[in-house]
N, C-alpha and C. Protein backbone atom coordinates (compact mmCIF):
# COMPACT_ATOMS: atom_id res chain seq x y z
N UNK A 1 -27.07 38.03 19.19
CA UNK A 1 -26.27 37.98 20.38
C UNK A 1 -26.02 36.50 20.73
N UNK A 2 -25.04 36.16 21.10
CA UNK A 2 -24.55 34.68 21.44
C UNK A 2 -24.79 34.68 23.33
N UNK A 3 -24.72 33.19 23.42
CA UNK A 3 -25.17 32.86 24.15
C UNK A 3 -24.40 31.61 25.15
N UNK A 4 -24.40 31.43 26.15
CA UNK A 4 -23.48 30.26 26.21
C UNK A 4 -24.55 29.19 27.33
N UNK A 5 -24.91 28.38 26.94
CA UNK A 5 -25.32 26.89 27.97
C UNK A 5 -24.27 26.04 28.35
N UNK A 6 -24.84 25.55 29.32
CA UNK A 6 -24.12 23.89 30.07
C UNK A 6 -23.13 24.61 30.67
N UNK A 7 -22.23 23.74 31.39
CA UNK A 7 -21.26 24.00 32.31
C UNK A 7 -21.34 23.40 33.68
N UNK A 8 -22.82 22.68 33.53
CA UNK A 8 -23.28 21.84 35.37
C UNK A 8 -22.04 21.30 35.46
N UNK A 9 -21.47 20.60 34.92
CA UNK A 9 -20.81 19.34 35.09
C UNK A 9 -19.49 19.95 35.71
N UNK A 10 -19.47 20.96 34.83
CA UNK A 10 -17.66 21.59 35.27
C UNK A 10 -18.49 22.39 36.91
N UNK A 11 -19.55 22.96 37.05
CA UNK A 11 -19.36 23.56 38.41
C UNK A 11 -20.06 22.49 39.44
N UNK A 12 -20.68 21.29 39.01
CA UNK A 12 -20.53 20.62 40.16
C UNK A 12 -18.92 20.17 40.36
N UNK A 13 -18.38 19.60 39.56
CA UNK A 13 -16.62 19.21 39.80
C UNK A 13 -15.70 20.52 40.56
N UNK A 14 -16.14 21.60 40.74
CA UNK A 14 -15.66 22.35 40.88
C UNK A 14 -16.32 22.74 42.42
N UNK A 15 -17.32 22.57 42.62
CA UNK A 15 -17.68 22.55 43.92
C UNK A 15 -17.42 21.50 44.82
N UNK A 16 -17.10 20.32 44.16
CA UNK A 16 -16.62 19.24 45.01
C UNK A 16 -15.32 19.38 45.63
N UNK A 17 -14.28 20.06 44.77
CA UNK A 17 -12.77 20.36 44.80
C UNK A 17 -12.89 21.23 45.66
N UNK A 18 -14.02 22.78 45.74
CA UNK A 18 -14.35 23.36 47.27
C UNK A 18 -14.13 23.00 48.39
N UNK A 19 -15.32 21.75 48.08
CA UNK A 19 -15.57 21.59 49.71
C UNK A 19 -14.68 20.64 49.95
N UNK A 20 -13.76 20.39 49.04
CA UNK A 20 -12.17 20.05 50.05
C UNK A 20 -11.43 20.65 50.41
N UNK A 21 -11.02 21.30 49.87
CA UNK A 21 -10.40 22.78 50.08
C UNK A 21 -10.73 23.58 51.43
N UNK A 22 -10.35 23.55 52.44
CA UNK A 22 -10.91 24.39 53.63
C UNK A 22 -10.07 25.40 53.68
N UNK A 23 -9.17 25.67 53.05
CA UNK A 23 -8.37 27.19 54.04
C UNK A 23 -7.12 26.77 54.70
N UNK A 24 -7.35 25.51 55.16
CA UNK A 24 -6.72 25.62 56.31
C UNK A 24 -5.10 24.73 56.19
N UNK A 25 -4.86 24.06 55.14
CA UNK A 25 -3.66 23.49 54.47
C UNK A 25 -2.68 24.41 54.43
N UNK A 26 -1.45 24.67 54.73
CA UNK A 26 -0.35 25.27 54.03
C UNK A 26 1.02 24.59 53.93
N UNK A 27 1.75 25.26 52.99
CA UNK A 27 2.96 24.37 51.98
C UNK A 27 3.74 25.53 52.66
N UNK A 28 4.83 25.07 53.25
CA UNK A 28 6.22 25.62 53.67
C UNK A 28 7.26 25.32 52.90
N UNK A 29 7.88 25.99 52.52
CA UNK A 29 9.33 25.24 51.93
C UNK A 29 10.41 26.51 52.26
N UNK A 30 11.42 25.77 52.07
CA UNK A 30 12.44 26.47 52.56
C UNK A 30 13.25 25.91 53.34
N UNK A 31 13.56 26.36 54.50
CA UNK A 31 14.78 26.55 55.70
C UNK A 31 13.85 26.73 56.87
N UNK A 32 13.13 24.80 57.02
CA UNK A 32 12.27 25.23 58.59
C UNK A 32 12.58 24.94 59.77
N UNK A 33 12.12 25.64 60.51
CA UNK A 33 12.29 25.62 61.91
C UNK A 33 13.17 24.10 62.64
N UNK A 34 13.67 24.36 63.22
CA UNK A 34 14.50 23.20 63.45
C UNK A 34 15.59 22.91 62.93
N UNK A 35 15.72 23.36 61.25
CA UNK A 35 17.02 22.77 61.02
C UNK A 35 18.40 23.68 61.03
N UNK A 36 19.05 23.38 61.78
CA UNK A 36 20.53 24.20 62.18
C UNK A 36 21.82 23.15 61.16
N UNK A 37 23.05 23.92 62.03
CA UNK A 37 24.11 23.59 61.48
C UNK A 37 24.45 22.53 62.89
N UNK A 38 25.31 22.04 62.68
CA UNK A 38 26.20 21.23 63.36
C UNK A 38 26.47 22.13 65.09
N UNK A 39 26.75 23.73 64.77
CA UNK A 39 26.54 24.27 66.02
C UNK A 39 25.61 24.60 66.76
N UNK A 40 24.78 24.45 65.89
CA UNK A 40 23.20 25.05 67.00
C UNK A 40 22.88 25.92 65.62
N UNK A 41 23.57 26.97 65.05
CA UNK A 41 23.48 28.07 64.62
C UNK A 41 22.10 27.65 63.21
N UNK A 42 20.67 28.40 63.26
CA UNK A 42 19.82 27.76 62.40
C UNK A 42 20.53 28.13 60.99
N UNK A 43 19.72 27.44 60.13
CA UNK A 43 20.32 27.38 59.11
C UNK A 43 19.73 28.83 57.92
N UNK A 44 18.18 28.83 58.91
CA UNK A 44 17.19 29.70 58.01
C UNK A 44 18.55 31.36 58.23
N UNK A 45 18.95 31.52 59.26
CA UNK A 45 20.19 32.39 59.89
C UNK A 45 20.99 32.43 58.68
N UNK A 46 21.61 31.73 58.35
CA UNK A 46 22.70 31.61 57.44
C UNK A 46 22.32 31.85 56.59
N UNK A 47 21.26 31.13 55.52
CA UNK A 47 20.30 31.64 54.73
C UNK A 47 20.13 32.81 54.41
N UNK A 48 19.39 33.75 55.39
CA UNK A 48 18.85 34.74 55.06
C UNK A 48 20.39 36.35 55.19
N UNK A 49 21.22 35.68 55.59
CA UNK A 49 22.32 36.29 55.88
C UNK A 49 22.90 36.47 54.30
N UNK A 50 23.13 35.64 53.62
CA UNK A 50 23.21 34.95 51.85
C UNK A 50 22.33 35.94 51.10
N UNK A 51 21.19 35.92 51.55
CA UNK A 51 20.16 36.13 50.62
C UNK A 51 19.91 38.19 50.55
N UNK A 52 20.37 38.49 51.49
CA UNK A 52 20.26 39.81 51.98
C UNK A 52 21.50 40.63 51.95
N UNK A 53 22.91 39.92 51.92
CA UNK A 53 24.03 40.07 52.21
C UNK A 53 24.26 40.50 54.36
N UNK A 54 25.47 40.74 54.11
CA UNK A 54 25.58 41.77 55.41
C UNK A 54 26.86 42.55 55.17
N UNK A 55 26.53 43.86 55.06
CA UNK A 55 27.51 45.20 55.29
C UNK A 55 28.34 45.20 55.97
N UNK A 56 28.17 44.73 56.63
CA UNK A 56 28.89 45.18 57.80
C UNK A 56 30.31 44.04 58.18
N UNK A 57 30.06 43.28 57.59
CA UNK A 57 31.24 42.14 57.44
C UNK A 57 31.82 42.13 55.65
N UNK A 58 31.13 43.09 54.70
CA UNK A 58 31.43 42.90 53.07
C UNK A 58 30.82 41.90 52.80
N UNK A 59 29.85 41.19 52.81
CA UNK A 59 29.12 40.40 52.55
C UNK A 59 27.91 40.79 51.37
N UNK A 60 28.08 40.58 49.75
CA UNK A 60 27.05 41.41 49.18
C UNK A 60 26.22 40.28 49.36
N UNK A 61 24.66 40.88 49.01
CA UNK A 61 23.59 40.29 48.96
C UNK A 61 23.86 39.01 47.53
N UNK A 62 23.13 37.90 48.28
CA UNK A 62 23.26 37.17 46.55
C UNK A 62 21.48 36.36 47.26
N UNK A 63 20.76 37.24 46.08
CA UNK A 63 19.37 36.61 46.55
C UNK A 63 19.12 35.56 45.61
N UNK A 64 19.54 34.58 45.90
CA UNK A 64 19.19 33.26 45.38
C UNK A 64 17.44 32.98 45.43
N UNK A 65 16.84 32.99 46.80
CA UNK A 65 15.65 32.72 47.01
C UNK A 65 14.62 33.50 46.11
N UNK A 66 14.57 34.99 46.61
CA UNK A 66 13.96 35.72 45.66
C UNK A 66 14.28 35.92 44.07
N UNK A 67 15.02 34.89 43.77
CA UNK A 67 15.19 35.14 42.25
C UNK A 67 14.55 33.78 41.59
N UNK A 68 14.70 33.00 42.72
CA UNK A 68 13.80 31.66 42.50
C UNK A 68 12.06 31.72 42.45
N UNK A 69 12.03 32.53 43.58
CA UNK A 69 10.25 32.93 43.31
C UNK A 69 10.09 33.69 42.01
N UNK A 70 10.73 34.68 41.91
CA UNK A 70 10.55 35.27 40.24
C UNK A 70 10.26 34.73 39.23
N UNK A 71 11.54 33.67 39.50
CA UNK A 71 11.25 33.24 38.26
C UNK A 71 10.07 31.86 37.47
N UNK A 72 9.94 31.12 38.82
CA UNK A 72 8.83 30.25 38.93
C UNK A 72 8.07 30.20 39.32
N UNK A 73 7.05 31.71 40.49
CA UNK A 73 5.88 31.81 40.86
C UNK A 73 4.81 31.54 40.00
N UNK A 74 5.37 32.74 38.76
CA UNK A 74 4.13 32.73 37.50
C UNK A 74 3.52 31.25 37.35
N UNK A 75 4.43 30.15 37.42
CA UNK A 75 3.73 28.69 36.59
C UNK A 75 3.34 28.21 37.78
N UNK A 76 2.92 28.42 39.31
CA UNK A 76 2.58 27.43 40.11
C UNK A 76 1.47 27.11 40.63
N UNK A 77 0.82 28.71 40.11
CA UNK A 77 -0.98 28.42 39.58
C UNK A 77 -1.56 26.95 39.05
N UNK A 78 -0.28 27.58 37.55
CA UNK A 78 -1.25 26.28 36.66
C UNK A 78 -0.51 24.63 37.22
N UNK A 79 0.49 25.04 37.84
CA UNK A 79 1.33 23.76 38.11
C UNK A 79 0.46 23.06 39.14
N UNK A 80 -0.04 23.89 40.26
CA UNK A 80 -1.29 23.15 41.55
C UNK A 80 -2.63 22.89 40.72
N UNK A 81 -2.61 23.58 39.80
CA UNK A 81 -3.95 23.29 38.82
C UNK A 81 -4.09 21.68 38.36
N UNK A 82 -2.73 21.53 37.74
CA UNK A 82 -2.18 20.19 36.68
C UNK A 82 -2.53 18.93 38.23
N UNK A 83 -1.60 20.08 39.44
CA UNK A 83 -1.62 18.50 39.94
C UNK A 83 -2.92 18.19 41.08
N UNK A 84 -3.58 19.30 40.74
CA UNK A 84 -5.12 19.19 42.05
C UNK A 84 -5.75 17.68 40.86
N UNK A 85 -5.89 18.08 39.53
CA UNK A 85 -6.71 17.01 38.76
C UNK A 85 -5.63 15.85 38.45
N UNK A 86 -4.97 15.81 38.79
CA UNK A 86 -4.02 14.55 38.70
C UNK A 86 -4.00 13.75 39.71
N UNK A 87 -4.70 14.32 40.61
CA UNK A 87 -4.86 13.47 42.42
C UNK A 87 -6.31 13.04 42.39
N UNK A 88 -7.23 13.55 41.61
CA UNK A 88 -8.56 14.11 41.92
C UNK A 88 -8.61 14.89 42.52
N UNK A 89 -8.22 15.71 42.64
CA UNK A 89 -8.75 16.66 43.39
C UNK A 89 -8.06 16.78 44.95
N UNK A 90 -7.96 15.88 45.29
CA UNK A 90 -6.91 15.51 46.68
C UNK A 90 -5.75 16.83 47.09
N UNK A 91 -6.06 17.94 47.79
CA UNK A 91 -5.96 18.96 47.83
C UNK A 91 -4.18 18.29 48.73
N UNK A 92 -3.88 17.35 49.47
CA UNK A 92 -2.97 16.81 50.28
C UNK A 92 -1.91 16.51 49.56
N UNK A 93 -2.29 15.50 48.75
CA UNK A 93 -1.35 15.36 47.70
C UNK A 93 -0.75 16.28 46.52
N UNK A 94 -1.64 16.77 46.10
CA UNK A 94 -1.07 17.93 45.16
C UNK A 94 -0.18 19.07 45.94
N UNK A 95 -0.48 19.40 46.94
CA UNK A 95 0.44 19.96 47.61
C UNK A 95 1.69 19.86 48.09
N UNK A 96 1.69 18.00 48.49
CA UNK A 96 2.81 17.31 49.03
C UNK A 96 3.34 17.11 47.35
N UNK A 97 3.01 17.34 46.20
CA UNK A 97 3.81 16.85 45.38
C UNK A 97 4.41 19.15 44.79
N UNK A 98 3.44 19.66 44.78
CA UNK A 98 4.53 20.93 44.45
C UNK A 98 5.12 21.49 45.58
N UNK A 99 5.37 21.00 46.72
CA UNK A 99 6.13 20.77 47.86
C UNK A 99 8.12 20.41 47.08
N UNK A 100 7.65 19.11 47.00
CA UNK A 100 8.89 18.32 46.25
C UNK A 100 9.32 19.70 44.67
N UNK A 101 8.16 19.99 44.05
CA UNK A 101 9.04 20.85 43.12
C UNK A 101 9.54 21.78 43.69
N UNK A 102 8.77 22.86 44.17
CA UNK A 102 9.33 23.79 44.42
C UNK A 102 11.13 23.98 45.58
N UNK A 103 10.64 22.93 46.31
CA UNK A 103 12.31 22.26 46.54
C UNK A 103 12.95 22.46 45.52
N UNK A 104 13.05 21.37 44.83
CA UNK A 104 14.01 21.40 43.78
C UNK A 104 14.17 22.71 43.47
N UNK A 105 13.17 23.36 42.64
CA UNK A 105 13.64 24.65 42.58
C UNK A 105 14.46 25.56 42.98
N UNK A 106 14.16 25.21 44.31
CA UNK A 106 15.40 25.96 45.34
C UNK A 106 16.61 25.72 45.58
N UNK A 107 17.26 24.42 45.48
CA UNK A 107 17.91 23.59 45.55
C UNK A 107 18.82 24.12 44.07
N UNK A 108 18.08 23.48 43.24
CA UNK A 108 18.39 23.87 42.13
C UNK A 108 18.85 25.91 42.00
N UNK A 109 18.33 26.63 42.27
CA UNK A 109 18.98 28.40 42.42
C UNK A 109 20.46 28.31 43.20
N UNK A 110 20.26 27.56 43.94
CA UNK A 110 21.25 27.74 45.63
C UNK A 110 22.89 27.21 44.38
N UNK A 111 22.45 26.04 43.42
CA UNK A 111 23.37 25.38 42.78
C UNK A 111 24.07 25.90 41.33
N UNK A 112 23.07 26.73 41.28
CA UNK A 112 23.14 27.80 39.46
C UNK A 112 23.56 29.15 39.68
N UNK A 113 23.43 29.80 41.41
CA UNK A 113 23.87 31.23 41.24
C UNK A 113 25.46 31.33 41.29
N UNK A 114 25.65 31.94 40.59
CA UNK A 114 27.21 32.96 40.50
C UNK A 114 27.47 33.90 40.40
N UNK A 115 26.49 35.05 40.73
CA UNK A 115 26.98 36.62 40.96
C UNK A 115 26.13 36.98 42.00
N UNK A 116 26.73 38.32 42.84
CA UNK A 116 28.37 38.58 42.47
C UNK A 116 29.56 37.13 43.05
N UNK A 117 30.43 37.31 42.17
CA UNK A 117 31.40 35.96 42.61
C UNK A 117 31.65 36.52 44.06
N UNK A 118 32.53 35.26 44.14
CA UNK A 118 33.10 35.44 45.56
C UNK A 118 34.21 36.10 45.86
N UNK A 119 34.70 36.85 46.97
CA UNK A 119 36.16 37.74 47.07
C UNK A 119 37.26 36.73 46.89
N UNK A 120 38.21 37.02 46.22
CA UNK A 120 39.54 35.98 46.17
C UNK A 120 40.00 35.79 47.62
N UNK A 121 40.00 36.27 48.74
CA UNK A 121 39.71 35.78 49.56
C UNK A 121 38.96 34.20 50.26
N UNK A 122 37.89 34.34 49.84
CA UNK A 122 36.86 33.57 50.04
C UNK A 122 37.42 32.69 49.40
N UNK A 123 37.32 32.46 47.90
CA UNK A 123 38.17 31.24 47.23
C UNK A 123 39.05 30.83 47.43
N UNK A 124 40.29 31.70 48.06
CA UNK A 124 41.62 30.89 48.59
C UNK A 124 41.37 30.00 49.86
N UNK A 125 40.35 30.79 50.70
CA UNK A 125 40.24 29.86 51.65
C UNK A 125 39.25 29.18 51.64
N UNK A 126 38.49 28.74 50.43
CA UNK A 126 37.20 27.44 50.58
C UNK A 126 38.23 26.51 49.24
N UNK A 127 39.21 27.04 48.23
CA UNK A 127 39.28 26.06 47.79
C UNK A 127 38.57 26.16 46.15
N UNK A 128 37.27 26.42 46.19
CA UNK A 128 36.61 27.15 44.83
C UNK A 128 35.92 28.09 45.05
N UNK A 129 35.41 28.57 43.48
CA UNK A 129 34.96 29.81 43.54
C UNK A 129 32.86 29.59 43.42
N UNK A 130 32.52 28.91 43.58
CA UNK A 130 31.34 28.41 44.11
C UNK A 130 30.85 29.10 45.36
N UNK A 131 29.52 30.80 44.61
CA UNK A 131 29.18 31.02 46.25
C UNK A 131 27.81 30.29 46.50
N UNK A 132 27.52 30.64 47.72
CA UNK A 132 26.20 29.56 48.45
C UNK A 132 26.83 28.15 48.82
N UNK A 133 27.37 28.03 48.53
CA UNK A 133 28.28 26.04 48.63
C UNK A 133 29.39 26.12 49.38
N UNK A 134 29.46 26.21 50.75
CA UNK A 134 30.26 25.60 50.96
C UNK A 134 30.89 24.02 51.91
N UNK A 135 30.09 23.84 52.38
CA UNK A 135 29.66 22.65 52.93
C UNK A 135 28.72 21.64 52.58
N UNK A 136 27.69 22.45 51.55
CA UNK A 136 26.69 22.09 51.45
C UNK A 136 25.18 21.70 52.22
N UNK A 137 25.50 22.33 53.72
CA UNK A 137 24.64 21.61 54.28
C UNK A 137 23.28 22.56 54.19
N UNK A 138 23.62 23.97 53.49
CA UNK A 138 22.69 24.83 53.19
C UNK A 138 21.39 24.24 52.47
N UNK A 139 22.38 23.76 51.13
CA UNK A 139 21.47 23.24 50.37
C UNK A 139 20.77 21.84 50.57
N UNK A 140 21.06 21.22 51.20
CA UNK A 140 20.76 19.87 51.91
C UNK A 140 19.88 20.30 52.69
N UNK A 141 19.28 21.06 53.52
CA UNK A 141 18.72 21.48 54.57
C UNK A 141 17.42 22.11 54.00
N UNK A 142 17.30 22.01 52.46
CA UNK A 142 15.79 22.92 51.93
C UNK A 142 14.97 22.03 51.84
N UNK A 143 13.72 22.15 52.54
CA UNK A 143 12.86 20.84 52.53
C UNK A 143 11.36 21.75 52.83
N UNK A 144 10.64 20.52 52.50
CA UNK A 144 9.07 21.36 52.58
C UNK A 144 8.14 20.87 53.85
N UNK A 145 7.17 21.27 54.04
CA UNK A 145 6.19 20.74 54.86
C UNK A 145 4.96 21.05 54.45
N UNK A 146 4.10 19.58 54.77
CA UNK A 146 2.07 20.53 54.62
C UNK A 146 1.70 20.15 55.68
N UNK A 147 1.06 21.68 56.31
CA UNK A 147 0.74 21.57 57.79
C UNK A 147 -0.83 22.00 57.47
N UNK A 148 -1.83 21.24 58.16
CA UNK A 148 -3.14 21.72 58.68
C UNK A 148 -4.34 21.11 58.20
N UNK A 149 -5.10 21.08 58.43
CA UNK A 149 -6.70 19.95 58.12
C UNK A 149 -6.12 19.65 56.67
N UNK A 150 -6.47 18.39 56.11
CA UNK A 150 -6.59 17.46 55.35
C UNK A 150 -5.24 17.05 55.07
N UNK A 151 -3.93 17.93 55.36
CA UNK A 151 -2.83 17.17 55.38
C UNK A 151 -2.09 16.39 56.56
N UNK A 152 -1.00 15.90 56.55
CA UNK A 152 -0.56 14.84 57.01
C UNK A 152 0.14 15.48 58.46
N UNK A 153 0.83 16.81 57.82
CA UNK A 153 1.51 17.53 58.99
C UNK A 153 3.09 16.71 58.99
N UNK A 154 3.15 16.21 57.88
CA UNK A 154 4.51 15.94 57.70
C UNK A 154 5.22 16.69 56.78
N UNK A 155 6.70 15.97 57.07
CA UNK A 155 7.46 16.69 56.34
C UNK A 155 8.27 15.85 55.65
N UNK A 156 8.67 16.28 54.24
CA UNK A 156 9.04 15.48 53.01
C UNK A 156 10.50 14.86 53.13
């Protein structure tokens, strides 16, 4: 029967990265609080209006967001993994840095989706056939935050 020794080293390093770790950190990204359009009107509004469609005006759903978590949740395990030991361990920073990716990410969906297109309608009167874009201030407006013990409580 086999047997396995050692491993102090990896679970003291691993208890140190613990007791930084409290719980109490979290990574926002998205469409936060505060940021509107030019009228007041928030932006997370508009957003989620996009992302869900609305019926009731012919508006189909184009879920940009949820197709973005799909498709890049799986790697952000190992991606906070890569960057917890690339900080030391610095639970603030690794966060404030897959903060900045997962932006992009989003940023990046909002800029790559094209179905369903847009009604010829819509294109005659924006000009192109580019949906999610039309001002851009949608996509300009996706930004992250780390709020709570050991982070900064800023925003990127």
């Amino acid at each position: 029967m086999a047997s396995l020794t050692g491993g102090d080293a990896l679970r003291r390093r691993l208890g140190n990265i613990a007791k930084r770790l409290d719980g109490k950190q979290e990574l926002r990204v998205g469409f936060l609080e505060g940021a509107t359009y030019p009228d007041g009107t928030p932006v997370a509004t508009v957003a989620a209006a996009n992302e869900f469609g609305r019926p009731d005006k012919g508006q189909p759903p184009r879920p940009f967001f949820r197709q973005m978590i799909d498709e890049n949740s799986p790697n952000w395990g190992r991606q906070i993994g890569k960057l917890l030991k690339a900080n030391g361990g610095d639970s603030a920073a690794a966060l404030d840095a897959m903060g900045s990716v997962i932006k992009g990410q989003l940023q990046r969906s909002i800029n790559q989706f094209t179905s369903p297109p847009l009604a010829p309608s819509t294109i005659e009167r924006k000009g192109f056939d580019k949906p999610l874009i039309e001002t851009a201030h949608m996509l300009r407006s996706v930004d992250y935050e780390l709020v709570g013990n050991g982070g900064s409580d800023e925003s990127a």
